[in-house]
PDB file of N, CA and C in Angstrom:
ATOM      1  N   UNK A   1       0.845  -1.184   0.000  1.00  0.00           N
ATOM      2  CA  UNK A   1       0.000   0.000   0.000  1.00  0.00           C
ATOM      3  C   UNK A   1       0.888   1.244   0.000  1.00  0.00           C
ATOM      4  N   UNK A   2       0.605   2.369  -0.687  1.00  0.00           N
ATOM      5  CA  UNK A   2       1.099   3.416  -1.085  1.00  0.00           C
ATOM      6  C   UNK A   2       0.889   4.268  -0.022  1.00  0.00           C
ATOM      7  N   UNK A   3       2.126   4.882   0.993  1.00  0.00           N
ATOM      8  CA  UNK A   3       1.977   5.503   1.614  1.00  0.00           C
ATOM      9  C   UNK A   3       2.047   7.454   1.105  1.00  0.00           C
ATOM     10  N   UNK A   4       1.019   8.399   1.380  1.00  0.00           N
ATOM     11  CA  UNK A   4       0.967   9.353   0.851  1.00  0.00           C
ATOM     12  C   UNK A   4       1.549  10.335   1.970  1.00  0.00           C
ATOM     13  N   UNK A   5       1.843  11.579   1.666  1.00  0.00           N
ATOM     14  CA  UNK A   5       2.187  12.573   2.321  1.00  0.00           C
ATOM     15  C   UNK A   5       0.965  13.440   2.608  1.00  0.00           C
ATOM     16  N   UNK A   6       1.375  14.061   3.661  1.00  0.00           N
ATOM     17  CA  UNK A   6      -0.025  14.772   4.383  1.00  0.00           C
ATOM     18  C   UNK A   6      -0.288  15.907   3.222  1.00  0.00           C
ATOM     19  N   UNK A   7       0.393  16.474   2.378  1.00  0.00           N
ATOM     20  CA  UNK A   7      -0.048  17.136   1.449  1.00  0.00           C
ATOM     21  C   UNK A   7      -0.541  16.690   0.197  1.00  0.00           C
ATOM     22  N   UNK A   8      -0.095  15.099  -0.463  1.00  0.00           N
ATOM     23  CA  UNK A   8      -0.977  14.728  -1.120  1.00  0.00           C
ATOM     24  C   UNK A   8      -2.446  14.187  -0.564  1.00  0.00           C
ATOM     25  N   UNK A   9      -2.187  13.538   0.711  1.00  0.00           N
ATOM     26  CA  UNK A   9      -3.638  13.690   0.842  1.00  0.00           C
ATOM     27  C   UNK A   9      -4.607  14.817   1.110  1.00  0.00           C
ATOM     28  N   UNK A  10      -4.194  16.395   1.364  1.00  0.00           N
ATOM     29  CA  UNK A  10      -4.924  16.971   1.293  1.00  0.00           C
ATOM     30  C   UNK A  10      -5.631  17.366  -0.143  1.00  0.00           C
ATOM     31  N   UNK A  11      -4.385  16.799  -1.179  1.00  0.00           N
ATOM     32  CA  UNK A  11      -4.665  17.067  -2.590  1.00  0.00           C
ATOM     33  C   UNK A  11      -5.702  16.429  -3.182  1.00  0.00           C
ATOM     34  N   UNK A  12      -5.677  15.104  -2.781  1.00  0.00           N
ATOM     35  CA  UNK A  12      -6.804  14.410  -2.963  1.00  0.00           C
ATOM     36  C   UNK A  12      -8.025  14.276  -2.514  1.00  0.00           C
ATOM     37  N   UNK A  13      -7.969  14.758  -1.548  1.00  0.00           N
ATOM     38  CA  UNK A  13      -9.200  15.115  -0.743  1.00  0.00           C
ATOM     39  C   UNK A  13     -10.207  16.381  -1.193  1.00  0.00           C
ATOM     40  N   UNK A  14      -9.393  17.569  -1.630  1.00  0.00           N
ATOM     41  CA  UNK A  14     -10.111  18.251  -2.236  1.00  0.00           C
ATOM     42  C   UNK A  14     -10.191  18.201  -3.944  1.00  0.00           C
ATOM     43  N   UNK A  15      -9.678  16.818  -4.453  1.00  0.00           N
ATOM     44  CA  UNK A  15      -9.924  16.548  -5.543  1.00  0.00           C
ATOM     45  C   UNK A  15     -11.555  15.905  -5.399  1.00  0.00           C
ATOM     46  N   UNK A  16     -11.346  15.028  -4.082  1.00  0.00           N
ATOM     47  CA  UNK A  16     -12.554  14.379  -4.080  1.00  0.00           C
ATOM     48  C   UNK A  16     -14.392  15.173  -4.015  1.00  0.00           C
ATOM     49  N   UNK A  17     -13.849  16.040  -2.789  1.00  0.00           N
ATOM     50  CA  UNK A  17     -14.820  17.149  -2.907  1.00  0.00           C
ATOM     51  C   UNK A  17     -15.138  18.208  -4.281  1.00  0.00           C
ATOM     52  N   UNK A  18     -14.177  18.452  -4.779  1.00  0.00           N
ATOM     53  CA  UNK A  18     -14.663  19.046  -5.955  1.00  0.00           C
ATOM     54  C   UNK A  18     -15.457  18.618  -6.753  1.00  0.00           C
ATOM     55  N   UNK A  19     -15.055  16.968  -7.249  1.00  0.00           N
ATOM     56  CA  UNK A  19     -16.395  16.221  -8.040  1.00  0.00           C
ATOM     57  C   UNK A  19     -17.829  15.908  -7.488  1.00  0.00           C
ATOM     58  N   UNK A  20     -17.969  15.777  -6.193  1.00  0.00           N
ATOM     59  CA  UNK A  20     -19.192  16.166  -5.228  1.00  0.00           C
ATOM     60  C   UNK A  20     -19.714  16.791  -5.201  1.00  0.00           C
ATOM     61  N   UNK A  21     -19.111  17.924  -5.585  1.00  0.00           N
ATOM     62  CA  UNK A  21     -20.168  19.666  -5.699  1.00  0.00           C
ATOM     63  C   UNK A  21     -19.861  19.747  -7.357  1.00  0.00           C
ATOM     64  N   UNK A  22     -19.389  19.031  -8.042  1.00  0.00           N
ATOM     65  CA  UNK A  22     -19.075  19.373  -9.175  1.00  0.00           C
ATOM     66  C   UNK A  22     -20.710  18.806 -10.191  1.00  0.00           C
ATOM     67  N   UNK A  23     -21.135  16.888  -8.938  1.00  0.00           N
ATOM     68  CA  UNK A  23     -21.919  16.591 -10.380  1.00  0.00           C
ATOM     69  C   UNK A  23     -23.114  17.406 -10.279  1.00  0.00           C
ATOM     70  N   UNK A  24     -23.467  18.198  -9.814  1.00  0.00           N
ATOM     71  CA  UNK A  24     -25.017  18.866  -9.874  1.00  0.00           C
ATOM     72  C   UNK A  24     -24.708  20.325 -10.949  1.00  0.00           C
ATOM     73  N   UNK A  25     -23.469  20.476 -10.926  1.00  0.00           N
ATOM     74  CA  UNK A  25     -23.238  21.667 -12.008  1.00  0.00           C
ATOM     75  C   UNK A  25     -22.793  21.063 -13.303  1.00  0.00           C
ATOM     76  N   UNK A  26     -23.871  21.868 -14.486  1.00  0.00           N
ATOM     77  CA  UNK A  26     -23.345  21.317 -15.942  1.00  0.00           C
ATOM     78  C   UNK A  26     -21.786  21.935 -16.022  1.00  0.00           C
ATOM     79  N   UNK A  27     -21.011  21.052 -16.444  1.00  0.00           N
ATOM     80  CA  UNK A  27     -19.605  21.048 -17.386  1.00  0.00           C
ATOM     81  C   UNK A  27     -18.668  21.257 -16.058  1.00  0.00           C
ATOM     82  N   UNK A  28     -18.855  21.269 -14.711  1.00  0.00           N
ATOM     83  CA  UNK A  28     -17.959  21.646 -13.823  1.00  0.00           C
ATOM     84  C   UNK A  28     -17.158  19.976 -13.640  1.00  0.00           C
ATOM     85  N   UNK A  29     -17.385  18.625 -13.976  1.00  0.00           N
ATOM     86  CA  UNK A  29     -16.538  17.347 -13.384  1.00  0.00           C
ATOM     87  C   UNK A  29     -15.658  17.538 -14.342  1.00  0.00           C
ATOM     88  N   UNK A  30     -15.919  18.026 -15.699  1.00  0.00           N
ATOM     89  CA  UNK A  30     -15.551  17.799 -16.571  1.00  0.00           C
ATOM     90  C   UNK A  30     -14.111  19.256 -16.853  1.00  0.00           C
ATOM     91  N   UNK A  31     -14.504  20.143 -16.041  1.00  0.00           N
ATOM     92  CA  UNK A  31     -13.222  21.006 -15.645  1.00  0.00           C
ATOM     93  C   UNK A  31     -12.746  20.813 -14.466  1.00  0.00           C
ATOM     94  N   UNK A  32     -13.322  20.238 -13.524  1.00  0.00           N
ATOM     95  CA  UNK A  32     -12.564  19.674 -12.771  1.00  0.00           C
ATOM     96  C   UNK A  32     -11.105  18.628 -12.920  1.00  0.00           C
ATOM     97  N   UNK A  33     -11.219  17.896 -13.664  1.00  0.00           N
ATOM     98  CA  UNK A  33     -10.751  16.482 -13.877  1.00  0.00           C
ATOM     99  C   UNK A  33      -9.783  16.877 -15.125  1.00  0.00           C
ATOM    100  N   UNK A  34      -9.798  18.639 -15.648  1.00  0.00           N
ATOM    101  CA  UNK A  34      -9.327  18.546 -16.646  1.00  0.00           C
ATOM    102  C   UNK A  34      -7.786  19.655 -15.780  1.00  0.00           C
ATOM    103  N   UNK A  35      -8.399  20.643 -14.631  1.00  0.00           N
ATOM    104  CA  UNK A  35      -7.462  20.799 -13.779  1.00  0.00           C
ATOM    105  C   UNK A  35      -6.416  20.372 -13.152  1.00  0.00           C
ATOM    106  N   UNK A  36      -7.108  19.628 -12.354  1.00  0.00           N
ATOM    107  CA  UNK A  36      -6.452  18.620 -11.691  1.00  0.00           C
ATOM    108  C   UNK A  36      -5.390  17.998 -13.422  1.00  0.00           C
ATOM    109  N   UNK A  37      -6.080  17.191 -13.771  1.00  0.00           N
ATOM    110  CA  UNK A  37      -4.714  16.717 -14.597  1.00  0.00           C
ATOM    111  C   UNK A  37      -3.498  17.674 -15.506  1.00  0.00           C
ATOM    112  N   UNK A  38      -4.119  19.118 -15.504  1.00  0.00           N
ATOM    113  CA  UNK A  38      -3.286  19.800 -15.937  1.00  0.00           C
ATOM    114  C   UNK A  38      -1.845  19.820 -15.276  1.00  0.00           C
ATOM    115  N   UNK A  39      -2.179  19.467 -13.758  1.00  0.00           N
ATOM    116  CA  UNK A  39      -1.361  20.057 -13.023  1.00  0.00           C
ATOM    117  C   UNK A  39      -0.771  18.775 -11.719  1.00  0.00           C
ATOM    118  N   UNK A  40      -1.240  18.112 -12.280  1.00  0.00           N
ATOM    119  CA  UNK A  40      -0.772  16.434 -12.248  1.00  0.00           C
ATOM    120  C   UNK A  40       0.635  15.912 -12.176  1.00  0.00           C
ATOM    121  N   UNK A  41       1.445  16.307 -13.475  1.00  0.00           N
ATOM    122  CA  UNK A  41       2.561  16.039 -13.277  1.00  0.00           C
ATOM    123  C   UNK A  41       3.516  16.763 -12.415  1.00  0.00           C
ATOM    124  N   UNK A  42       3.224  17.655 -11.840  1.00  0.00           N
ATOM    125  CA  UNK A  42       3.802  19.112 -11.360  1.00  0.00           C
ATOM    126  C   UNK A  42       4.504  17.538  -9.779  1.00  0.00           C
ATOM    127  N   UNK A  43       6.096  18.532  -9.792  1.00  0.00           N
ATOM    128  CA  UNK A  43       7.243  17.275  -9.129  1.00  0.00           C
ATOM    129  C   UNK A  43       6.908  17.188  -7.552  1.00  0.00           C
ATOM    130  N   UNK A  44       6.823  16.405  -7.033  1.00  0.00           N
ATOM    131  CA  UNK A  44       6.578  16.469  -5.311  1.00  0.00           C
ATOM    132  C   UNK A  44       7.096  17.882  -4.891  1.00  0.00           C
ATOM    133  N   UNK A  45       8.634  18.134  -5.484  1.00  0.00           N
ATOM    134  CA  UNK A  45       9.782  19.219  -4.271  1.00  0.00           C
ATOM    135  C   UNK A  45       8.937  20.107  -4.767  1.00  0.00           C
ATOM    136  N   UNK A  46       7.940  20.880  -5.428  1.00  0.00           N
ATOM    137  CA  UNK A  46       7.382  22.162  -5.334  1.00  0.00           C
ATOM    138  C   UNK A  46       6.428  21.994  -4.593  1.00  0.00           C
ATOM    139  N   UNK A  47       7.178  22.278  -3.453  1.00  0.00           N
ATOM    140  CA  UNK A  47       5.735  22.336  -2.517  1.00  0.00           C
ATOM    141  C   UNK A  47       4.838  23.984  -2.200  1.00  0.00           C
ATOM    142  N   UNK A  48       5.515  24.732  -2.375  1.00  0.00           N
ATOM    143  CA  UNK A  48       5.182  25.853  -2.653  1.00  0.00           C
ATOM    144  C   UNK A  48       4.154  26.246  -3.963  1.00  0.00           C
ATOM    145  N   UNK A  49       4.765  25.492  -4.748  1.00  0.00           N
ATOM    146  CA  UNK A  49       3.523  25.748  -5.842  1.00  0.00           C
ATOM    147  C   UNK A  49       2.670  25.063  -5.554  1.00  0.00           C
ATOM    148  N   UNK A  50       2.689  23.743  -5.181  1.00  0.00           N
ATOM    149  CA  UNK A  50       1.687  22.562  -4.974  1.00  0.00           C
ATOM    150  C   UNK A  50       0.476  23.802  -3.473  1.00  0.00           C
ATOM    151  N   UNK A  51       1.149  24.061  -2.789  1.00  0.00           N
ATOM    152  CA  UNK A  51       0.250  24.655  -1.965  1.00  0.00           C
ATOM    153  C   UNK A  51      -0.756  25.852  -2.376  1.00  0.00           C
ATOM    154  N   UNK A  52       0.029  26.910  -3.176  1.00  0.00           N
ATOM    155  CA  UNK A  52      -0.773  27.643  -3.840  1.00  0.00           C
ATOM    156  C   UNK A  52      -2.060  27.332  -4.549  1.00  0.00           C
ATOM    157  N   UNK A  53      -1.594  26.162  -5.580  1.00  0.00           N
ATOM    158  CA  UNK A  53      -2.612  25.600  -5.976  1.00  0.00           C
ATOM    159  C   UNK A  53      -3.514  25.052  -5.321  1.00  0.00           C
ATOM    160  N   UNK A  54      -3.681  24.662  -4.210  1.00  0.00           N
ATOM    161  CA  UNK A  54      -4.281  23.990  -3.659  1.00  0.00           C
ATOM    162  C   UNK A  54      -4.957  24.692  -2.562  1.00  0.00           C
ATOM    163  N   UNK A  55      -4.769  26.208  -2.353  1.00  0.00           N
ATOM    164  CA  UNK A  55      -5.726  27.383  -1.699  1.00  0.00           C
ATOM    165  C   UNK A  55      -6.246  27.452  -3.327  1.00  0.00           C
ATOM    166  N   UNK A  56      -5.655  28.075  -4.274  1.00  0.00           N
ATOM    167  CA  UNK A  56      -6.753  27.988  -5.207  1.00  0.00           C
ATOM    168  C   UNK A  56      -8.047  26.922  -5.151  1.00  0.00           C
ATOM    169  N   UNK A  57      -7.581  26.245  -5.557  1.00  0.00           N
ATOM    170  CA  UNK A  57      -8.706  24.751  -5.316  1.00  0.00           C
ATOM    171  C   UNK A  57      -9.777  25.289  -4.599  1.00  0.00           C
ATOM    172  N   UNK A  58      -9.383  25.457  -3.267  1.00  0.00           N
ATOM    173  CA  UNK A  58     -10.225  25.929  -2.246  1.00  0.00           C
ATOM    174  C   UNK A  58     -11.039  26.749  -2.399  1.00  0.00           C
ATOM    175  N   UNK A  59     -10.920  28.135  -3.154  1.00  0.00           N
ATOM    176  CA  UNK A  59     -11.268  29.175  -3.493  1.00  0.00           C
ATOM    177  C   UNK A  59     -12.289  28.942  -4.388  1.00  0.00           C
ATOM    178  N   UNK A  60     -11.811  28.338  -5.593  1.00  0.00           N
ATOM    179  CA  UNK A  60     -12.907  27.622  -6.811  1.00  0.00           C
ATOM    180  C   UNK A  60     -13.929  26.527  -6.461  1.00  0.00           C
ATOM    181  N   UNK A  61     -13.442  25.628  -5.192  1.00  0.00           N
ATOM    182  CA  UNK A  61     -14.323  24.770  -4.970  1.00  0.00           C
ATOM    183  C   UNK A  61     -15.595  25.701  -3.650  1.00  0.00           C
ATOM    184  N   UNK A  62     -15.394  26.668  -2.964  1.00  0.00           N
ATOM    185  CA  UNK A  62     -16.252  27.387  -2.081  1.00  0.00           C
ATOM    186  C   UNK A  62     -17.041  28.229  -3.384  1.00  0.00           C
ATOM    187  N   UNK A  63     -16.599  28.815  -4.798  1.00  0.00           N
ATOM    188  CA  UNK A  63     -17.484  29.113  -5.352  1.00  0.00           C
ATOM    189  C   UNK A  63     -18.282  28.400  -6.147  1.00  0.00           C
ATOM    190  N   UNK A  64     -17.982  27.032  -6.516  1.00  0.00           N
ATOM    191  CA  UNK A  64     -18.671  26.000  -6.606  1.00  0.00           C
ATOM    192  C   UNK A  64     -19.831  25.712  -6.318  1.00  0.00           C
ATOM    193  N   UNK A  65     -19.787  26.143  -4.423  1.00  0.00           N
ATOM    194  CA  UNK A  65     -20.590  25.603  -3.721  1.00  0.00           C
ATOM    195  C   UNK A  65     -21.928  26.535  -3.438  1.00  0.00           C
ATOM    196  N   UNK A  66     -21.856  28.119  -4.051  1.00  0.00           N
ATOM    197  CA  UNK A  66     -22.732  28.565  -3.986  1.00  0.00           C
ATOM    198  C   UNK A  66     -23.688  28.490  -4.733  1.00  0.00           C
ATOM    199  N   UNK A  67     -24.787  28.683  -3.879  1.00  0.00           N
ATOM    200  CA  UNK A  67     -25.974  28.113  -5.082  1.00  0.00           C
ATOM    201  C   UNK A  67     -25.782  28.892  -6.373  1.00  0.00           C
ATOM    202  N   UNK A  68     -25.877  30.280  -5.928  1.00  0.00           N
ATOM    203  CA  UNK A  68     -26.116  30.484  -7.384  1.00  0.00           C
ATOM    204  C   UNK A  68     -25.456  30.111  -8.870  1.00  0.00           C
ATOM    205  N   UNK A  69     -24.371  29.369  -8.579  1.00  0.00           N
ATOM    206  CA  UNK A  69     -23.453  28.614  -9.044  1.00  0.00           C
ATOM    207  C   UNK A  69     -24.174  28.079 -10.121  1.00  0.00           C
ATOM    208  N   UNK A  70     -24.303  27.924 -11.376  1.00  0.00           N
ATOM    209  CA  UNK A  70     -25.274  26.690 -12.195  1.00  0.00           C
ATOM    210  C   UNK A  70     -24.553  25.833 -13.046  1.00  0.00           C
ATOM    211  N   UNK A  71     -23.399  26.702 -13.452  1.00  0.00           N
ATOM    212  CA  UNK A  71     -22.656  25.474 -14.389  1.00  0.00           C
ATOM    213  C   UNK A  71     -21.521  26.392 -14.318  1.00  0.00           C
ATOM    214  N   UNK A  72     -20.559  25.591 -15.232  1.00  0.00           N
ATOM    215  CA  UNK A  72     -18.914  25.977 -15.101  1.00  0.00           C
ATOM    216  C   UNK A  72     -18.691  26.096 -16.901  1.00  0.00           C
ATOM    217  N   UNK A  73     -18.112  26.766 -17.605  1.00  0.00           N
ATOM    218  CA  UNK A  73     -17.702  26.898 -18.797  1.00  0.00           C
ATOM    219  C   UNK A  73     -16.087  27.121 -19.012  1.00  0.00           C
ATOM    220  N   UNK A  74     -15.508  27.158 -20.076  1.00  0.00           N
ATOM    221  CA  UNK A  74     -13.954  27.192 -20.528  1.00  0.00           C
ATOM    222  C   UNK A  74     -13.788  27.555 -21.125  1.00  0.00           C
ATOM    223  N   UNK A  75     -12.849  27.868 -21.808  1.00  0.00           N
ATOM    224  CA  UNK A  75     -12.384  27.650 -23.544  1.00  0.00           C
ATOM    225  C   UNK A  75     -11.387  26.513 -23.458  1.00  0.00           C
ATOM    226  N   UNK A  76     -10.979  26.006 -24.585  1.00  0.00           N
ATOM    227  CA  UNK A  76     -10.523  24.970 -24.420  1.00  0.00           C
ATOM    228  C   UNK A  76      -9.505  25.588 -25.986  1.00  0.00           C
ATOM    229  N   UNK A  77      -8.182  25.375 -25.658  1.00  0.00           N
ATOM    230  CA  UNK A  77      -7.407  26.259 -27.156  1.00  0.00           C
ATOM    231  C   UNK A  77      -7.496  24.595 -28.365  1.00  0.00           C
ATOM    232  N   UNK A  78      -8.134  25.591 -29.639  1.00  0.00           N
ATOM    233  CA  UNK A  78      -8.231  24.201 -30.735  1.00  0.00           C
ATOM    234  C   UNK A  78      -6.675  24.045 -31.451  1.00  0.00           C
ATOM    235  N   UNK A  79      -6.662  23.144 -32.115  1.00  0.00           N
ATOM    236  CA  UNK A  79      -5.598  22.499 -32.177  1.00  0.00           C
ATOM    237  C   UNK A  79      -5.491  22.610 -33.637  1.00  0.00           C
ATOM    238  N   UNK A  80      -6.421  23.045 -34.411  1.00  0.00           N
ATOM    239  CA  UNK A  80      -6.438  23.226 -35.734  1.00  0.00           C
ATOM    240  C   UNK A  80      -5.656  24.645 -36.396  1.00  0.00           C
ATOM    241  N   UNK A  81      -5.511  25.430 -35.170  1.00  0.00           N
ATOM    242  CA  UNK A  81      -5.596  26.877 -35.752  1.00  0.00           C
ATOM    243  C   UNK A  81      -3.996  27.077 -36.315  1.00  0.00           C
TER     244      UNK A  81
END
């Protein structure tokens, strides 16, 4: 069994909560999951960035959570241009 560090599990934890408040909003699992993997490979030793990101998280997932919240949108850059 894979032992984690107290900062990846906080990482995951508010990965987990994000998709929780995510499935009742249209297109939000689906930027969720596209976050998170953006930023996926990013190396254990930045823990400084890893933390930043992860008050972000926080920030995006509390506006998530307000109702008036209804869906989440992007742009997404095309690949054709």
């Amino acid at each position: 069994m894979v032992r984690h560090s107290r900062l990846q599990l906080h990482v995951l934890s508010l990965y987990r909560q994000c998709l929780r408040v995510a499935r009742d909003k249209p297109g939000a699992a689906d930027y969720v999951r596209s976050e998170f993997r953006k930023n996926a490979d990013i190396n254990k030793s930045e823990v400084m960035r890893i933390e930043h990101l992860v008050r972000r998280g926080q920030r995006q997932l509390e506006s998530l959570q307000k109702p008036t919240t209804t869906g989440v949108g992007f742009f997404q850059k095309d690949d054709n241009s």
